[in-house]
PDB file of N, CA and C in Angstrom:
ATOM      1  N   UNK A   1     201.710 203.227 197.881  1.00  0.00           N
ATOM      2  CA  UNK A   1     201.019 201.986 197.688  1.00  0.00           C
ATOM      3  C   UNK A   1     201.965 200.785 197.805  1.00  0.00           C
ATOM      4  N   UNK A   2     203.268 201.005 197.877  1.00  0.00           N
ATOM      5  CA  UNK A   2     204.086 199.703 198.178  1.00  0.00           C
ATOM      6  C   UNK A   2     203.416 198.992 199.496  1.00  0.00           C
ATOM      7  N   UNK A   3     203.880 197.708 199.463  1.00  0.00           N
ATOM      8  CA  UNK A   3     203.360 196.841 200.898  1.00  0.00           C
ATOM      9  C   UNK A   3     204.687 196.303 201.159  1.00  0.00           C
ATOM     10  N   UNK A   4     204.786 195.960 202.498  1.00  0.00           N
ATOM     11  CA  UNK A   4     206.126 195.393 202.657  1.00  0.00           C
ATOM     12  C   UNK A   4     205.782 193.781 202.874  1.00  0.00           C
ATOM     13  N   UNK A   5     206.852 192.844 202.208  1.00  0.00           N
ATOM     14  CA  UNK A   5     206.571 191.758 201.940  1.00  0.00           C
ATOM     15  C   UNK A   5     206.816 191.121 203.738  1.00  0.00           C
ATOM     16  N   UNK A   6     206.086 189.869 203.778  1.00  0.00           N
ATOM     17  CA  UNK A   6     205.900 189.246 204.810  1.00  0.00           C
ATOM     18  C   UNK A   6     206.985 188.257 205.260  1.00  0.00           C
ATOM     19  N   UNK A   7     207.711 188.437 206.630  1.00  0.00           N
ATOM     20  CA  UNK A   7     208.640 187.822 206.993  1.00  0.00           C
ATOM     21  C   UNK A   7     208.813 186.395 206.085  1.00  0.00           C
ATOM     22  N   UNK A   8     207.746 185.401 206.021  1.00  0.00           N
ATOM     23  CA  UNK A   8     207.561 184.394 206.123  1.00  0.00           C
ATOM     24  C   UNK A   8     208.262 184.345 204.978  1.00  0.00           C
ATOM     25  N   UNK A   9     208.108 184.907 203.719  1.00  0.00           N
ATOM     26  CA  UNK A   9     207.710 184.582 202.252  1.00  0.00           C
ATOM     27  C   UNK A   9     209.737 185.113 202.302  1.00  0.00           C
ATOM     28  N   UNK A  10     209.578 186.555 202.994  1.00  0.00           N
ATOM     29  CA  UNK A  10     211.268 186.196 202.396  1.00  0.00           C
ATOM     30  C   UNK A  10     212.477 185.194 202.975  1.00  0.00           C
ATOM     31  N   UNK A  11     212.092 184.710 204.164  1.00  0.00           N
ATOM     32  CA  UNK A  11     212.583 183.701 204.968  1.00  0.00           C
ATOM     33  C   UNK A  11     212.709 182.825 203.372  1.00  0.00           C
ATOM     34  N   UNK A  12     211.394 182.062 203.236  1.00  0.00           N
ATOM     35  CA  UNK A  12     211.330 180.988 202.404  1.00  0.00           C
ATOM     36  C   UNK A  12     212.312 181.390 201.033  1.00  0.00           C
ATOM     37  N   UNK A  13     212.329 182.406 200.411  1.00  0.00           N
ATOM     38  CA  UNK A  13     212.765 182.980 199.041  1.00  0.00           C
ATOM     39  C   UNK A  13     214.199 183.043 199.390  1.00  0.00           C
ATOM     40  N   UNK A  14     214.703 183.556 200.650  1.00  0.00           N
ATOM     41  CA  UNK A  14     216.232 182.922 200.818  1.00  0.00           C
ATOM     42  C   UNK A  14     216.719 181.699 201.213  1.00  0.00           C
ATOM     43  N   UNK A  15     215.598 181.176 201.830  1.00  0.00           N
ATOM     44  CA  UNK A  15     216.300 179.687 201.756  1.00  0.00           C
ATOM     45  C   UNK A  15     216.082 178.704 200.802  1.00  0.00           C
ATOM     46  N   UNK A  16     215.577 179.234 199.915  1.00  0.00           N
ATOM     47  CA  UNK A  16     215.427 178.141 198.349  1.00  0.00           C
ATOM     48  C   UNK A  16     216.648 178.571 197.415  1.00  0.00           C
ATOM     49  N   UNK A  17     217.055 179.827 197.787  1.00  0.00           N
ATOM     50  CA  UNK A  17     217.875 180.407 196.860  1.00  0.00           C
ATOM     51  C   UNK A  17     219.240 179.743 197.282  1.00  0.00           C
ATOM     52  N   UNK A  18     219.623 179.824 198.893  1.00  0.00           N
ATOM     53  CA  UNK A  18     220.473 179.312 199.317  1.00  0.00           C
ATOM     54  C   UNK A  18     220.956 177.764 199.365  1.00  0.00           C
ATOM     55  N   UNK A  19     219.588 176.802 199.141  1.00  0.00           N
ATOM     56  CA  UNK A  19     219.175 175.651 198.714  1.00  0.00           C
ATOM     57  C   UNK A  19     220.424 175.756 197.263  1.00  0.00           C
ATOM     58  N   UNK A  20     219.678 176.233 196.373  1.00  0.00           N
ATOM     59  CA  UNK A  20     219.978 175.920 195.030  1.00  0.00           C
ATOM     60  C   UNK A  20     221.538 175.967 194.560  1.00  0.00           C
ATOM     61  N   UNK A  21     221.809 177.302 195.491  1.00  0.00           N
ATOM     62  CA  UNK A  21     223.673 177.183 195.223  1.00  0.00           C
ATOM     63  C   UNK A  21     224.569 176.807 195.959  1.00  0.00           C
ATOM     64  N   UNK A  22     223.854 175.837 196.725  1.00  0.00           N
ATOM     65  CA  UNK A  22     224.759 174.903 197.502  1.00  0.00           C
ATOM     66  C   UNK A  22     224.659 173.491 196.712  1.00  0.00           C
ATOM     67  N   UNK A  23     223.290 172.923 196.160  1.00  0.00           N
ATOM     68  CA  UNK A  23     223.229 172.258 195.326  1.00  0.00           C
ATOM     69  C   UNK A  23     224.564 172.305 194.048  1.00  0.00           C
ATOM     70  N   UNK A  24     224.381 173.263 193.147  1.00  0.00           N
ATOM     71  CA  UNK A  24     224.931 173.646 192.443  1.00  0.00           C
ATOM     72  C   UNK A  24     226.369 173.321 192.348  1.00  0.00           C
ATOM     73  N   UNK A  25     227.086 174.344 193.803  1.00  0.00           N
ATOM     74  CA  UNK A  25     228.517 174.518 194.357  1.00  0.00           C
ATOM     75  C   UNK A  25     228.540 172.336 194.467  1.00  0.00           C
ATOM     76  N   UNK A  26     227.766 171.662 195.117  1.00  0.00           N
ATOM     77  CA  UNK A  26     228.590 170.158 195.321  1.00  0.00           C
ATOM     78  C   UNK A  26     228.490 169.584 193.617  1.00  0.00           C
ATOM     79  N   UNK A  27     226.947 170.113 192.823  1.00  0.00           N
ATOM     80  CA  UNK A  27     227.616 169.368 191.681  1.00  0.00           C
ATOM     81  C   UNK A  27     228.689 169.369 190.887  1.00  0.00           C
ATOM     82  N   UNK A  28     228.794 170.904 190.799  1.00  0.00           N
ATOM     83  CA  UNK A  28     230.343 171.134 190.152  1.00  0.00           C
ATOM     84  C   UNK A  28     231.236 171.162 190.665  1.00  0.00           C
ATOM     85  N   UNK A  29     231.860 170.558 192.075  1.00  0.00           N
ATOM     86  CA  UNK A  29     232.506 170.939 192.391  1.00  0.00           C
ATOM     87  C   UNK A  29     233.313 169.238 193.562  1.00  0.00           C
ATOM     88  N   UNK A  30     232.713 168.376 192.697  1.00  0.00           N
ATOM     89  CA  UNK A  30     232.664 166.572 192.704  1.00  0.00           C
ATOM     90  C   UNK A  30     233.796 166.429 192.226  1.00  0.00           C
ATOM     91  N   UNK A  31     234.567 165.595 193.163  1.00  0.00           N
ATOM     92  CA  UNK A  31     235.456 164.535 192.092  1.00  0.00           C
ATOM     93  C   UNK A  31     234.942 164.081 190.935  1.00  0.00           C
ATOM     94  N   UNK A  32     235.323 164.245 189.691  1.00  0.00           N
ATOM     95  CA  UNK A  32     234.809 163.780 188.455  1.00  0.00           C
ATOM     96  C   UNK A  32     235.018 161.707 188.360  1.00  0.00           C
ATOM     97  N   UNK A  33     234.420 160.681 187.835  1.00  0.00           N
ATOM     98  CA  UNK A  33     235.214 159.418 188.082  1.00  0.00           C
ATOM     99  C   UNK A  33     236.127 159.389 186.665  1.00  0.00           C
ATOM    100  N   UNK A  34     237.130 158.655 187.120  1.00  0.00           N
ATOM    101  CA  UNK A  34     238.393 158.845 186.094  1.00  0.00           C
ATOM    102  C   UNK A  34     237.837 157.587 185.170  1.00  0.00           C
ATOM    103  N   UNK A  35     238.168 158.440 183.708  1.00  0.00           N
ATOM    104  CA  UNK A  35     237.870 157.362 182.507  1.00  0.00           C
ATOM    105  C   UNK A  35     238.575 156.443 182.192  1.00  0.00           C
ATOM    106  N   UNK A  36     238.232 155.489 181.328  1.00  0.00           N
ATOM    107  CA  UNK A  36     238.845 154.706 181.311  1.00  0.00           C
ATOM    108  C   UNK A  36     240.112 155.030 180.443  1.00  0.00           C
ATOM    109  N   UNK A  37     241.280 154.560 180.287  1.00  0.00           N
ATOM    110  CA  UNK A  37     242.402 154.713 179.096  1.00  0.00           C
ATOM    111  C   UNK A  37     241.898 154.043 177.918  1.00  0.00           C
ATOM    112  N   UNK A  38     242.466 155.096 177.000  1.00  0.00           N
ATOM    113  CA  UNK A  38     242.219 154.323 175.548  1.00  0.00           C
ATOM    114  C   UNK A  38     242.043 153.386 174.628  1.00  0.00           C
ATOM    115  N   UNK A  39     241.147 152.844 174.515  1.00  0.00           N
ATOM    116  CA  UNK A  39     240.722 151.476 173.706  1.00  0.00           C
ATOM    117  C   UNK A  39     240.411 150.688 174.977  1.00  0.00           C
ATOM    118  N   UNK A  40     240.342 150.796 176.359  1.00  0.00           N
ATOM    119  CA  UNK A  40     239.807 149.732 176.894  1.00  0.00           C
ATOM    120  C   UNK A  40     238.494 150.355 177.638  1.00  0.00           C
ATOM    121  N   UNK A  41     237.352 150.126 177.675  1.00  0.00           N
ATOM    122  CA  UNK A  41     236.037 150.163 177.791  1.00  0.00           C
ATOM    123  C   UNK A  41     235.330 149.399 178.953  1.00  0.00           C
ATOM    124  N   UNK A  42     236.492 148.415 179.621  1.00  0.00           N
ATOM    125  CA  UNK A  42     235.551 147.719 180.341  1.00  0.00           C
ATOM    126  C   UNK A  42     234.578 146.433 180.045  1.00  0.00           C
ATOM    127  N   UNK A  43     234.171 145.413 180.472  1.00  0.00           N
ATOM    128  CA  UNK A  43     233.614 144.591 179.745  1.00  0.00           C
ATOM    129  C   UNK A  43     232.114 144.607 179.194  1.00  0.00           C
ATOM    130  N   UNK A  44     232.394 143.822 178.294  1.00  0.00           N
ATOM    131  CA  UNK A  44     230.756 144.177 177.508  1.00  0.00           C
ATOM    132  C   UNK A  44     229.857 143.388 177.445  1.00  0.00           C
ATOM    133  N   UNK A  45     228.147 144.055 177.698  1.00  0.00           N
ATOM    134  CA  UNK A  45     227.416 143.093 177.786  1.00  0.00           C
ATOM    135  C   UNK A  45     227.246 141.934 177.058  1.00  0.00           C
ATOM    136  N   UNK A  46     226.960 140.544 177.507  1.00  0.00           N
ATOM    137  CA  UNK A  46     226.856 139.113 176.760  1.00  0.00           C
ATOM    138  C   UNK A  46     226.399 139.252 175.308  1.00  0.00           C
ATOM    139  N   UNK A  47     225.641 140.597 175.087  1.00  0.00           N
ATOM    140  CA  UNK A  47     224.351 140.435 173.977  1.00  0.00           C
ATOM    141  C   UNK A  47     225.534 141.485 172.927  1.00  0.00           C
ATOM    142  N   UNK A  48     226.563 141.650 173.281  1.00  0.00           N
ATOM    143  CA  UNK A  48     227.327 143.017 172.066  1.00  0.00           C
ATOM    144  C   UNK A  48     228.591 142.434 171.848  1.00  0.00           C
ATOM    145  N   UNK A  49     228.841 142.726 170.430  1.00  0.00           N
ATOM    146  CA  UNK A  49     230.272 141.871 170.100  1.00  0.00           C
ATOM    147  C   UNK A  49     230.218 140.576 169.786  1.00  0.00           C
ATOM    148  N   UNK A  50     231.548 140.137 169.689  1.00  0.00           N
ATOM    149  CA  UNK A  50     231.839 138.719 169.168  1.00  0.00           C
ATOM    150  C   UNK A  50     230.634 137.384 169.824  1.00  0.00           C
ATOM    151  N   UNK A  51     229.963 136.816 168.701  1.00  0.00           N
ATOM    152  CA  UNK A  51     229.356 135.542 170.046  1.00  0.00           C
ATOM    153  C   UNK A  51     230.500 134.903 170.448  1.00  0.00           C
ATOM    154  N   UNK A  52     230.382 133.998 171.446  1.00  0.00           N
ATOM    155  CA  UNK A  52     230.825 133.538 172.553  1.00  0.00           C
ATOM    156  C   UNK A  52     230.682 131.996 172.010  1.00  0.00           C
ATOM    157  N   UNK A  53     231.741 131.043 171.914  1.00  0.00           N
ATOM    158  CA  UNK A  53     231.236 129.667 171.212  1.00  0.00           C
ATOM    159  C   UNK A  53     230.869 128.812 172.683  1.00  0.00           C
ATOM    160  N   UNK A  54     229.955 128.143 172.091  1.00  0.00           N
ATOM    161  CA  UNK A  54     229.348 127.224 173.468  1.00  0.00           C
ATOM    162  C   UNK A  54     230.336 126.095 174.029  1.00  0.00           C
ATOM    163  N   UNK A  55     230.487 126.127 175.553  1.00  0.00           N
ATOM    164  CA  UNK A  55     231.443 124.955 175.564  1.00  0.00           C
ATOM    165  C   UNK A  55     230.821 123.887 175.277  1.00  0.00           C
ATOM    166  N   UNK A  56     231.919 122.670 174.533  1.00  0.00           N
ATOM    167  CA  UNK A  56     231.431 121.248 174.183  1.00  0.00           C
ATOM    168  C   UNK A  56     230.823 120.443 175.383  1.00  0.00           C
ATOM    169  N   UNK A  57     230.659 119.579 175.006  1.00  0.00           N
ATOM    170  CA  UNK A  57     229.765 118.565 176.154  1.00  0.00           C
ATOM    171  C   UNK A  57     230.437 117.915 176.677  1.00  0.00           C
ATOM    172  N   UNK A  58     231.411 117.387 176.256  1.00  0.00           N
ATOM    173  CA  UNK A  58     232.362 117.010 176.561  1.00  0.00           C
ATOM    174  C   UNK A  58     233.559 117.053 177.684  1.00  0.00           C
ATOM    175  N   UNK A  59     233.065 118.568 177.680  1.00  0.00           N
ATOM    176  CA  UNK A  59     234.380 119.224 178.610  1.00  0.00           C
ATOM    177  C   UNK A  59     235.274 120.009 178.006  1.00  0.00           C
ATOM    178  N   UNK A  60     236.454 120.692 179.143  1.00  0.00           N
ATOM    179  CA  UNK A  60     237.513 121.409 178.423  1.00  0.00           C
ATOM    180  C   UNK A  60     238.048 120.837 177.824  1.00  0.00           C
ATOM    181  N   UNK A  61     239.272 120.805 176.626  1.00  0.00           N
ATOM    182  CA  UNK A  61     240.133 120.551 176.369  1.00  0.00           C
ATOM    183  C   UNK A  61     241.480 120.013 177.268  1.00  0.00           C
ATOM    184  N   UNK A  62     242.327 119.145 177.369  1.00  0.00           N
ATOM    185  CA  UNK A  62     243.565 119.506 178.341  1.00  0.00           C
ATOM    186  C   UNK A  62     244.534 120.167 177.202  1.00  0.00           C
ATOM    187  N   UNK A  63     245.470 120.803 178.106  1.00  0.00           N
ATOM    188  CA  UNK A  63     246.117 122.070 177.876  1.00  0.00           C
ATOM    189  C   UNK A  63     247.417 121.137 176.816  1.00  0.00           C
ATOM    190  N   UNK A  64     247.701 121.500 175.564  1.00  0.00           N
ATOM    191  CA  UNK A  64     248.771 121.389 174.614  1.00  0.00           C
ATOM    192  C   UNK A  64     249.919 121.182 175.389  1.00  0.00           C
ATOM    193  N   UNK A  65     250.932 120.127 174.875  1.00  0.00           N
ATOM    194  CA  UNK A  65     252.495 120.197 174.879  1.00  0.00           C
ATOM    195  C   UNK A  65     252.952 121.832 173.913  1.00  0.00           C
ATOM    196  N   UNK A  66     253.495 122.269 174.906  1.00  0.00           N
ATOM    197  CA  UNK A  66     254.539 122.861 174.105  1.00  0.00           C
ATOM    198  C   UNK A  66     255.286 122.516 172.808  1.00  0.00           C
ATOM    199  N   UNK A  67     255.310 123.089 171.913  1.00  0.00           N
ATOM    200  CA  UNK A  67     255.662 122.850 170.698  1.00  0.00           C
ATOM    201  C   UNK A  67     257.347 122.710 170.378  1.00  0.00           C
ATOM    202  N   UNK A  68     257.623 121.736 169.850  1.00  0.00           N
ATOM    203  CA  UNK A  68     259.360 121.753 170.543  1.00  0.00           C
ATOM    204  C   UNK A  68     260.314 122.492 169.540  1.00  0.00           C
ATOM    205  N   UNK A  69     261.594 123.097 170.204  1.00  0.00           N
ATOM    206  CA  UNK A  69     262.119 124.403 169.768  1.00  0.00           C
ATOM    207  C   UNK A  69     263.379 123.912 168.908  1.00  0.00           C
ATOM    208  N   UNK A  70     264.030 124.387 168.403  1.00  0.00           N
ATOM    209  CA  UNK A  70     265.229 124.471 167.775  1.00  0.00           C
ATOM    210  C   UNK A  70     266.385 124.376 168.765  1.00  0.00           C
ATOM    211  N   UNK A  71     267.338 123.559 168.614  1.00  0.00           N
ATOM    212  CA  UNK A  71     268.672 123.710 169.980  1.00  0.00           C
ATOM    213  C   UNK A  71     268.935 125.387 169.686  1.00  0.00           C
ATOM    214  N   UNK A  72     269.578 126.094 170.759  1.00  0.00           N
ATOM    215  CA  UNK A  72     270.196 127.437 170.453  1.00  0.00           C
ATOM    216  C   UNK A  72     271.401 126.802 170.819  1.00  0.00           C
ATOM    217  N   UNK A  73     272.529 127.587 169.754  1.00  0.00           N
ATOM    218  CA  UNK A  73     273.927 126.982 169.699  1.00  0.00           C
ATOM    219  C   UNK A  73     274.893 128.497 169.901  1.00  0.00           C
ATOM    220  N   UNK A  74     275.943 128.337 170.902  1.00  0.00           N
ATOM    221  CA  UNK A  74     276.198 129.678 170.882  1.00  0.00           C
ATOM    222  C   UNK A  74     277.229 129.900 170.300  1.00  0.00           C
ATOM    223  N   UNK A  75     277.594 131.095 170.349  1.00  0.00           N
ATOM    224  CA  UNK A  75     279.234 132.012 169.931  1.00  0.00           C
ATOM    225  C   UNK A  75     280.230 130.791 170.246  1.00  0.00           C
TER     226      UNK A  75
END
């Protein structure tokens, strides 16, 4: 009482199978993307973390004098 299965059906049943572990073989088998190093994350969306103070109306600031130093006196 066995029947022998129909070209068609095992055609299809090996090429889904062959489908799947080729799938498989490129996912695992990807350059992974390299993480980031420790404590830096990349930047973060506007809405997370510190707020952000609004600039004045005014405008920027101009940039400070240097703060003046001590003579260095040598040997």
């Amino acid at each position: 009482m066995r029947r022998e299965v129909p070209t068609g059906v095992a055609v299809a049943v090996i090429v889904v199978v062959l489908v799947i572990v080729a799938v498989a073989y490129w996912y695992f088998t990807r350059p992974k993307p390299a993480s980031p190093p420790e404590g830096e994350h990349g930047p973060m969306p506007p809405t997370h973390g510190i707020p952000v103070p609004k600039p004045s109306p005014s405008g920027p600031k101009p940039p400070q004098p240097p703060a003046p130093q001590a003579p260095k006196t040598g040997p």
